[in-house]
Structures are given as C-alpha cells and as structure tokens.
N, C-alpha and C. Protein backbone atom coordinates (compact mmCIF):
# COMPACT_ATOMS: atom_id res chain seq x y z
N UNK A 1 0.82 -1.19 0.00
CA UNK A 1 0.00 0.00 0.00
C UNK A 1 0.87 1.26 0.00
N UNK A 2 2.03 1.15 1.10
CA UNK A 2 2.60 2.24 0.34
C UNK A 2 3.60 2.70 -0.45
N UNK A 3 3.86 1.59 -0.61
CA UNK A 3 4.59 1.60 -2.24
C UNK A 3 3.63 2.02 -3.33
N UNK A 4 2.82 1.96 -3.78
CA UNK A 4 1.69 2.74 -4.24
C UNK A 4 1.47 4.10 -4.03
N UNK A 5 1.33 4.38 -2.62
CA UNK A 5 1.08 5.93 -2.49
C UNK A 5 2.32 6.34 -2.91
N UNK A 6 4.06 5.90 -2.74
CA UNK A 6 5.30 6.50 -3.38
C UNK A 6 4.81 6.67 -4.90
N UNK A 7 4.74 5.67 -5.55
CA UNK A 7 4.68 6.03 -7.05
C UNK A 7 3.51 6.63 -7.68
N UNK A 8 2.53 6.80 -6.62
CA UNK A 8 0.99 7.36 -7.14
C UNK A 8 1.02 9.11 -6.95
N UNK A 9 1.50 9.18 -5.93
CA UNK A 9 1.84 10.87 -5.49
C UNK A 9 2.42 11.78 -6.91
N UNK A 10 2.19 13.05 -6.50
CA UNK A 10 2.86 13.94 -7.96
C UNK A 10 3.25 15.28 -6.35
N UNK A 11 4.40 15.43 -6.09
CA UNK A 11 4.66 16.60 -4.96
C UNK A 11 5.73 16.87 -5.42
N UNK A 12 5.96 18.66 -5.61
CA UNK A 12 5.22 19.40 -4.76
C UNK A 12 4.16 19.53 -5.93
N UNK A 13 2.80 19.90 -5.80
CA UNK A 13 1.67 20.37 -6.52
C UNK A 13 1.16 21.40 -6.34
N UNK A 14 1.27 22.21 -7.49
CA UNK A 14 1.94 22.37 -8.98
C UNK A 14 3.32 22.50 -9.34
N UNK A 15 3.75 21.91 -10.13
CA UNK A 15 5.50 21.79 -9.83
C UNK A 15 5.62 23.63 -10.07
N UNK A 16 6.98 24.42 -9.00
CA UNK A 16 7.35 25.16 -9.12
C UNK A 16 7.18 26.03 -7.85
N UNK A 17 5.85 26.12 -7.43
CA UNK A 17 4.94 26.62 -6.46
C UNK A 17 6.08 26.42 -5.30
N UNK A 18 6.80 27.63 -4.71
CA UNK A 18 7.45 27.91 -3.69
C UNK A 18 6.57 27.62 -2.61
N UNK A 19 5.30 28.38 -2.25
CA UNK A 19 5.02 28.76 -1.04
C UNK A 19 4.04 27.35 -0.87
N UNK A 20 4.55 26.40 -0.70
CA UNK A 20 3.71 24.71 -0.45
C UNK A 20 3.36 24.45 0.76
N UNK A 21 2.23 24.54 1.65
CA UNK A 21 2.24 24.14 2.97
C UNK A 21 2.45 22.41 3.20
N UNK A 22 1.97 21.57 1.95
CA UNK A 22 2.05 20.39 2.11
C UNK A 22 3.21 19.55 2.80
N UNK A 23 2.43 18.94 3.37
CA UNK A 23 3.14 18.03 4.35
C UNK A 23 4.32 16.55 3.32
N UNK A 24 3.85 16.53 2.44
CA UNK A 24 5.12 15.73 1.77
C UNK A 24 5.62 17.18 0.52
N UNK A 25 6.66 16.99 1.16
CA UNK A 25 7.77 17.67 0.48
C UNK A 25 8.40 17.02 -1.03
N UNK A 26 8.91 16.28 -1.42
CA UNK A 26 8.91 16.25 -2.62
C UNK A 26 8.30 13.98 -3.01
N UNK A 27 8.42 13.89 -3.89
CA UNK A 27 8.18 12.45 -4.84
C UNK A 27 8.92 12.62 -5.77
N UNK A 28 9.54 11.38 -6.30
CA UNK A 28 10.75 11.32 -7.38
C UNK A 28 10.24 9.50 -7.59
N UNK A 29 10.15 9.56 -8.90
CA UNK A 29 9.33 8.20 -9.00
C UNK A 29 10.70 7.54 -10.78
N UNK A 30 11.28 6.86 -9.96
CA UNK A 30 12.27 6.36 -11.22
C UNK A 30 11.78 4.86 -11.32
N UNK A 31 11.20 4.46 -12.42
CA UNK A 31 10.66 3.19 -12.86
C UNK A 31 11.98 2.00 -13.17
N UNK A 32 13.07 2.19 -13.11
CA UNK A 32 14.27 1.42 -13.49
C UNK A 32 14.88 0.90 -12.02
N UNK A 33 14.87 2.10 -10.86
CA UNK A 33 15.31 1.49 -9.71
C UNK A 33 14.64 1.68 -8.81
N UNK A 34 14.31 3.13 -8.36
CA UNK A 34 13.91 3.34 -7.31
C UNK A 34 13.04 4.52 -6.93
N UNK A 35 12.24 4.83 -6.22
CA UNK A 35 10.98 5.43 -5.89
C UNK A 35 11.40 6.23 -4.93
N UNK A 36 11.17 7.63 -4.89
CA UNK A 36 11.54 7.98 -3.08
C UNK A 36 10.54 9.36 -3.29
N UNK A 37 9.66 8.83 -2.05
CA UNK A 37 8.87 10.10 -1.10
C UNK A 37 9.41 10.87 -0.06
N UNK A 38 9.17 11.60 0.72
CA UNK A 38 9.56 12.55 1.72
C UNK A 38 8.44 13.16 2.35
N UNK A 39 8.39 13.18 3.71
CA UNK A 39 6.97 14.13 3.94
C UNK A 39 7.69 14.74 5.55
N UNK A 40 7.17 16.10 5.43
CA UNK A 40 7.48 16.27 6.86
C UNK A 40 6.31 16.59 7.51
N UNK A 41 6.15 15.99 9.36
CA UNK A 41 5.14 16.35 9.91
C UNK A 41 4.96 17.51 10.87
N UNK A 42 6.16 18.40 10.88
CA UNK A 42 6.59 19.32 11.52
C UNK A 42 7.86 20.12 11.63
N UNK A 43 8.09 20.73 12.26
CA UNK A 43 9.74 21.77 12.14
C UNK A 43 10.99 20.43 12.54
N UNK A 44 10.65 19.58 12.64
CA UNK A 44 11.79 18.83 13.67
C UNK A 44 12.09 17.40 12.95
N UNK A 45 10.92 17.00 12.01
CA UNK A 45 11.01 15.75 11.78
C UNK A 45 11.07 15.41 10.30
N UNK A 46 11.36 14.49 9.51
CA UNK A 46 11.19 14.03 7.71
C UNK A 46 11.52 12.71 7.93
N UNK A 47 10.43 12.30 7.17
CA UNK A 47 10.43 10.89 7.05
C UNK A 47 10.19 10.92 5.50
N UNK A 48 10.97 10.10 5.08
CA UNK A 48 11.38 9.37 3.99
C UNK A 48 11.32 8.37 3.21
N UNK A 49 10.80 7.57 2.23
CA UNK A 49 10.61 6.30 2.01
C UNK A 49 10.70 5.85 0.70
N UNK A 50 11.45 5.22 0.31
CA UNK A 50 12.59 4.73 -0.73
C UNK A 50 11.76 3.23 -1.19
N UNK A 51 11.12 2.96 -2.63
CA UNK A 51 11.04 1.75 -2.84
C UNK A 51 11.87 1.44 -3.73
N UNK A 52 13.00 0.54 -3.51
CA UNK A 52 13.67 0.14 -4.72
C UNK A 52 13.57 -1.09 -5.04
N UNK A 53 13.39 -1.31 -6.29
CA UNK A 53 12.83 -2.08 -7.60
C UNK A 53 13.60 -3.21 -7.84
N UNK A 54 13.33 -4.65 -7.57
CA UNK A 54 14.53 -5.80 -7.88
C UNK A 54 15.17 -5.47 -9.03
N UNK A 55 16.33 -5.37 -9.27
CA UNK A 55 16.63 -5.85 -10.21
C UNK A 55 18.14 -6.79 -10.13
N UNK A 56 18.63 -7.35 -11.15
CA UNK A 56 19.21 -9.08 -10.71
C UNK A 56 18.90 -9.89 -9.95
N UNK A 57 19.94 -9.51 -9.01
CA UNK A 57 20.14 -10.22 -7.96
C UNK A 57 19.54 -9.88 -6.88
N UNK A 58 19.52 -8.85 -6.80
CA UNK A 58 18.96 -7.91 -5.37
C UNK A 58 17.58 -7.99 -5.19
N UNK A 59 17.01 -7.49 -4.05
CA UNK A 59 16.16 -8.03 -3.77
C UNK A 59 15.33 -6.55 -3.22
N UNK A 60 13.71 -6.97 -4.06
CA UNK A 60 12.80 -5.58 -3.62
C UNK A 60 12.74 -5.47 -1.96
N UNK A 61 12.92 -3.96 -2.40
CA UNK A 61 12.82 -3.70 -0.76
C UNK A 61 11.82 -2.26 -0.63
N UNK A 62 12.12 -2.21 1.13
CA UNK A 62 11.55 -0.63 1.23
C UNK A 62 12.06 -0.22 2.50
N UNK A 63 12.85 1.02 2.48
CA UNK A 63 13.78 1.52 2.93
C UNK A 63 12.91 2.51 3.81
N UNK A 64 12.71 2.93 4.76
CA UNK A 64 12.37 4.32 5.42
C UNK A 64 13.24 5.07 6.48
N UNK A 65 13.42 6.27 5.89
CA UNK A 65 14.00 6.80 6.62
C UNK A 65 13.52 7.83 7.71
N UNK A 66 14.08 8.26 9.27
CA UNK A 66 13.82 9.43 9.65
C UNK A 66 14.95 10.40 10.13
N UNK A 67 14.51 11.60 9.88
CA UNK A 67 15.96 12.49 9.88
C UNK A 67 15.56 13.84 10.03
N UNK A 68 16.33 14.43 11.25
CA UNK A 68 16.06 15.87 11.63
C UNK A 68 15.76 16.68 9.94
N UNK A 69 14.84 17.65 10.24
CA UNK A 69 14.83 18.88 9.02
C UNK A 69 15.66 19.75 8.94
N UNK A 70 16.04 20.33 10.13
CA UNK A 70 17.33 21.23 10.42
C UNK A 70 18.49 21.37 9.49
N UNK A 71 18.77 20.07 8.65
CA UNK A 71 19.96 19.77 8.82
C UNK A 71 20.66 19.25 9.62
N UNK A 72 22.13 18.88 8.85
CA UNK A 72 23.71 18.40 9.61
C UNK A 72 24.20 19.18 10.42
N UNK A 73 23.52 19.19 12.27
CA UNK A 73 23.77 19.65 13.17
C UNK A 73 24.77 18.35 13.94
N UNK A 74 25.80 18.80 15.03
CA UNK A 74 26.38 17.64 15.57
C UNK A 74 25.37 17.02 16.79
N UNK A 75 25.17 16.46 17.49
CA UNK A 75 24.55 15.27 18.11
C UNK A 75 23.10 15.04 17.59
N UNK A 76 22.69 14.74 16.74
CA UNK A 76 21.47 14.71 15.88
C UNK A 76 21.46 13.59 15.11
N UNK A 77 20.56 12.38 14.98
CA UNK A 77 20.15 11.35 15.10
C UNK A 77 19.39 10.90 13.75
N UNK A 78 20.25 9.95 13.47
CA UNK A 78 19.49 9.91 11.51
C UNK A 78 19.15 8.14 11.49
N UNK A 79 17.56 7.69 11.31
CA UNK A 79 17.31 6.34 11.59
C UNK A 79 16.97 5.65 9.94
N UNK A 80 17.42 4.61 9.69
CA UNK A 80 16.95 3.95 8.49
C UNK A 80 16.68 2.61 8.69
N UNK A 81 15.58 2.06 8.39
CA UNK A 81 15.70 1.08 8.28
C UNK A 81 14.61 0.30 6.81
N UNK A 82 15.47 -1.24 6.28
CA UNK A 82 14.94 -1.74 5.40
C UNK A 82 14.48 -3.31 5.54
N UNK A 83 13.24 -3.37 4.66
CA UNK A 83 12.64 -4.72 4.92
C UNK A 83 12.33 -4.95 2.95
N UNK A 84 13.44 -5.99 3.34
CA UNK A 84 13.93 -6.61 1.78
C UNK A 84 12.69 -7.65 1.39
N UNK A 85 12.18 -8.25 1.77
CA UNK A 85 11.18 -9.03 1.17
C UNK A 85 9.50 -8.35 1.51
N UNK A 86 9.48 -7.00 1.88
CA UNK A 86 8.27 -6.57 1.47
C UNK A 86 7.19 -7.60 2.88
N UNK A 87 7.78 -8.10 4.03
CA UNK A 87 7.02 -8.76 4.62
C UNK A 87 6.49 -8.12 5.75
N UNK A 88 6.91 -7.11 5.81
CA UNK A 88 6.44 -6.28 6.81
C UNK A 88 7.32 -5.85 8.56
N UNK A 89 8.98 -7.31 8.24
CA UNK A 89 9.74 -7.52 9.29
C UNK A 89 10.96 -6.79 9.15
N UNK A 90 11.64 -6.00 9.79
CA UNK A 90 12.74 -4.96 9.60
C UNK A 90 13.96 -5.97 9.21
N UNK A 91 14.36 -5.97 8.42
CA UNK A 91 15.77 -6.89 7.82
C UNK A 91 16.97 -5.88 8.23
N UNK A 92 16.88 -4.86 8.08
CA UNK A 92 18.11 -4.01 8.71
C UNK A 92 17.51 -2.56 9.44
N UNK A 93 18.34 -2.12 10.46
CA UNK A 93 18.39 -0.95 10.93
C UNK A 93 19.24 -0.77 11.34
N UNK A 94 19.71 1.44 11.30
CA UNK A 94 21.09 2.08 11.33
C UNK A 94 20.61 3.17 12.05
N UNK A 95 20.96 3.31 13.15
CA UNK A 95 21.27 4.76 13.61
C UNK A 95 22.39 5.60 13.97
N UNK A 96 22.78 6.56 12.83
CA UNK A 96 23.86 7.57 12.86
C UNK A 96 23.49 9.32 13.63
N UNK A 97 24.51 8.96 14.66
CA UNK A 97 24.60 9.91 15.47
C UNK A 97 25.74 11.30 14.95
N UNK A 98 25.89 12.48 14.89
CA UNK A 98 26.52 13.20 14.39
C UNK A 98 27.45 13.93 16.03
N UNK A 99 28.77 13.49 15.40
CA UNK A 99 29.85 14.22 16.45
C UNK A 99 30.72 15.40 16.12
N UNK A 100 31.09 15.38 16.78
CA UNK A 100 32.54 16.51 16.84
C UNK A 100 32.13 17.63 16.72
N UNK A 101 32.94 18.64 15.90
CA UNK A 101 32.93 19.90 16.18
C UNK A 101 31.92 20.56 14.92
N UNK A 102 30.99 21.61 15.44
CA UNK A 102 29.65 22.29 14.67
C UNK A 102 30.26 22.44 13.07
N UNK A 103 31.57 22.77 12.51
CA UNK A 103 32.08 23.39 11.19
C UNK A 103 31.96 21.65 10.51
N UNK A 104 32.42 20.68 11.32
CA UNK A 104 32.81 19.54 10.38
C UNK A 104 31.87 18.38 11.23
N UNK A 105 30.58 18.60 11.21
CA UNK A 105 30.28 16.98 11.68
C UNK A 105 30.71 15.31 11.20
N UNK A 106 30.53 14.42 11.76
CA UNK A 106 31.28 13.36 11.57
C UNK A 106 30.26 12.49 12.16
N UNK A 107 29.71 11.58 11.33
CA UNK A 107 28.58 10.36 11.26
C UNK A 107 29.50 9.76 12.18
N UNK A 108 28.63 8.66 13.15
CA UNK A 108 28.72 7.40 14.08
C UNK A 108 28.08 6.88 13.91
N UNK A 109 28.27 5.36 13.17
CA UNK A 109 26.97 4.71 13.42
C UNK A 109 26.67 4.10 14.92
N UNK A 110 26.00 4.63 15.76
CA UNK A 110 25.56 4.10 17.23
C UNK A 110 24.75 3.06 17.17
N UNK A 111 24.19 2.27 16.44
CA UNK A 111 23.46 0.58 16.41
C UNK A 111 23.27 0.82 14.83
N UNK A 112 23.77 -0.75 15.20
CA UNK A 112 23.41 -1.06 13.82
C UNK A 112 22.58 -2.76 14.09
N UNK A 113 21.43 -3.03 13.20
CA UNK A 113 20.75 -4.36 13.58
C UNK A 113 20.58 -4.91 11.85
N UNK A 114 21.10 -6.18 12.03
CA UNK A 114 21.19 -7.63 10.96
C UNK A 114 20.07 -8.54 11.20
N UNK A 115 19.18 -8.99 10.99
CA UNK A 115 18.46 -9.71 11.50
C UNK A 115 18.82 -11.33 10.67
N UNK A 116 19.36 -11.07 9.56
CA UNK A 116 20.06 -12.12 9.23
C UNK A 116 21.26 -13.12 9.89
N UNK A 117 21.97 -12.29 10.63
CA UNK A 117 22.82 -12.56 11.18
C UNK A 117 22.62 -12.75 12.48
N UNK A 118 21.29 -12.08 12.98
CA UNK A 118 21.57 -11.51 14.56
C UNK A 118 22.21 -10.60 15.71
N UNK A 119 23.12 -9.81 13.85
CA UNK A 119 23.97 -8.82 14.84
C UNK A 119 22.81 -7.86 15.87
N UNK A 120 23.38 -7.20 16.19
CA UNK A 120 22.27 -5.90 17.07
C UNK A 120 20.80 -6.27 17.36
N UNK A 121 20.83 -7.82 17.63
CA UNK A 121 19.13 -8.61 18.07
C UNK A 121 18.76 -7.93 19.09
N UNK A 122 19.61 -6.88 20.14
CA UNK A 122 19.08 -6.32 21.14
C UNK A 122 17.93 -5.01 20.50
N UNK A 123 18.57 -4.48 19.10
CA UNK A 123 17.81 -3.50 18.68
C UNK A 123 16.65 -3.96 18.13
N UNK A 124 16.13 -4.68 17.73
CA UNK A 124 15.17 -5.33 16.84
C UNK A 124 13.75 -4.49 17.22
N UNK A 125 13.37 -4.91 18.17
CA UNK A 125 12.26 -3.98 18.72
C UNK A 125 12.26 -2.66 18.47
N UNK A 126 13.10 -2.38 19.06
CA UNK A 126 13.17 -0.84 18.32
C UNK A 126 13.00 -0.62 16.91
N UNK A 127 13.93 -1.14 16.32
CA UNK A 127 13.95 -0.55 14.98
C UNK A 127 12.40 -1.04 14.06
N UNK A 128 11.79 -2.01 15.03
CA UNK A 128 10.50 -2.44 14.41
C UNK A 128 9.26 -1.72 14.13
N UNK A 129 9.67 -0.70 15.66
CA UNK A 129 8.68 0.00 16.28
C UNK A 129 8.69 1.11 15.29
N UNK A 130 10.03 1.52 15.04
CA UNK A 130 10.02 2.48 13.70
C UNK A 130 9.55 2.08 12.56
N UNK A 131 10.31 1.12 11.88
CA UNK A 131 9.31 0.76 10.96
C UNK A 131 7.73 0.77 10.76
N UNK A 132 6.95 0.63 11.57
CA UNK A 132 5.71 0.58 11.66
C UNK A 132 5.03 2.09 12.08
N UNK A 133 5.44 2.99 12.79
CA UNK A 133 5.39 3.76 13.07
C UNK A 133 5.37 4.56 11.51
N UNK A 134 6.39 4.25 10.64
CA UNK A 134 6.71 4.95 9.46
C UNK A 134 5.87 4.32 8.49
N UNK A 135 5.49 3.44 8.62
CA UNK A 135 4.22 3.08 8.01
C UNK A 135 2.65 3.59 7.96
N UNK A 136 2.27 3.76 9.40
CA UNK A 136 1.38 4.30 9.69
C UNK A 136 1.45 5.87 9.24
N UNK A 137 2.62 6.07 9.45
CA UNK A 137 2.45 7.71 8.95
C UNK A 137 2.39 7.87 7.73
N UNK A 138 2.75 7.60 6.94
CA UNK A 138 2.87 7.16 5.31
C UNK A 138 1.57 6.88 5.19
N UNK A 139 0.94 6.41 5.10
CA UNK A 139 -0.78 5.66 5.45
C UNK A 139 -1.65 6.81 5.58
N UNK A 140 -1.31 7.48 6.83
CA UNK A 140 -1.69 8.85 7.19
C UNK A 140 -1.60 10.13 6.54
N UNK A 141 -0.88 10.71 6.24
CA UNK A 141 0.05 11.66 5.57
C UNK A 141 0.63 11.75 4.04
N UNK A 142 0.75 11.02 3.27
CA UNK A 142 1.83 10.70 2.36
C UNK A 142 0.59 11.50 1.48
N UNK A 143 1.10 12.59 0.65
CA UNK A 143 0.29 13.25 -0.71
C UNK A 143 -0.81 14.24 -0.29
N UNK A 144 -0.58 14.39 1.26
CA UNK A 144 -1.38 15.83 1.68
C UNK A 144 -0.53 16.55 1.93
C-alpha cells in the first residue's frame, strides 16, 4: 500500500509553487530502480521512504528513513531502516549519530541491527517499532 502511495503521489503540486504548505515535500518516482517520497510532519522531523525495484540479484525492498529537518547539526540522530522481502519484518536498521565539532560533523553509526545474522538482536524492537510507526504515517500523511 505504500509503495503505491510513493509512485501514485505527484509533490510538490503544482511543480514550481514555492510557497507549499504540504506536508510531503517532494516524490521522485524512477521506474528502473527506485521510488523515493519525503513528507514532513513538523519543524523537527522528515520521514522518507525509498522503494527500490529488484533488479538481478537484489532483492525488492523498502527503505524508510527518519531524519532531523534542520539539517547536519552535531549530536542529531538519523534512523533507516529496510525490509527486503516486502514482509512487513525490519531486515536491517542504522542509527547515525553526528559528532565533533559544529564546522565539520562526523557520522557514528551508534546501532546497527542484521536480523540475518543476529547482529544488534538487542535492537530489533526498536527498529520495528520504527518501521511501523513509518508506516502508519505514510498511510496517514503521504500526498497531503
């Protein structure tokens, strides 16, 4: 379902239109790889959501992201996670924390979760809870 609303959306509407109150910020719909929406629900937050398209070997997935609006400020918190077979179960999640000094931030990844592997099985929940969370909002939100 919302892989659908990614490739069904047309934002911003009317292309050009500066002054957009809409809550998804842009759609970029590439039929060869990959799909990506954006919506923000406020000054603080963007969520993101990436469908990319099997091709070979690889495997369809759907990527969502969440990530301050601000910008690349240092201690500020950027979450992704992807579920490769479309089943609804988080196959990976990343959270990059931003350090050092305000002129040159510098990514950390602070957890990272494999569910293939079992690396970061302590994160799983979490990163599930996002996933779904980013679903529902997408569901909610996505093309208003």
């Amino acid at each position: 379902m919302v892989i659908n609303l990614i490739a069904g959306v047309k934002m911003p509407f009317p292309q050009g239109l500066r002054n957009n109150l809409a809550r998804t910020e842009h759609v970029q719909l590439d039929t060869n790889s990959a799909s990506l929406a954006c919506l923000r629900l406020d000054d603080k937050m963007r969520w993101c959501y990436e469908h990319i398209a099997p091709v070979g070997a690889r495997a369809e997935m759907l990527r969502i992201r969440s990530e301050p609006v601000t910008g690349l400020l240092v201690g500020q918190l950027y979450h992704y996670v992807d579920d490769f077979d479309l089943d609804g179960s988080v196959d990976i999640g990343s959270t990059t924390r931003l350090e050092g000094q305000p002129h040159a931030p510098i990514g950390v990844v602070s957890q990272f979760f494999h569910r293939g592997t079992g690396r970061g099985d302590q994160f799983r929940s979490e990163y599930q809870k996002m996933y779904d969370e980013g679903i529902q909002t997408a569901l909610k939100y996505l093309g208003e």
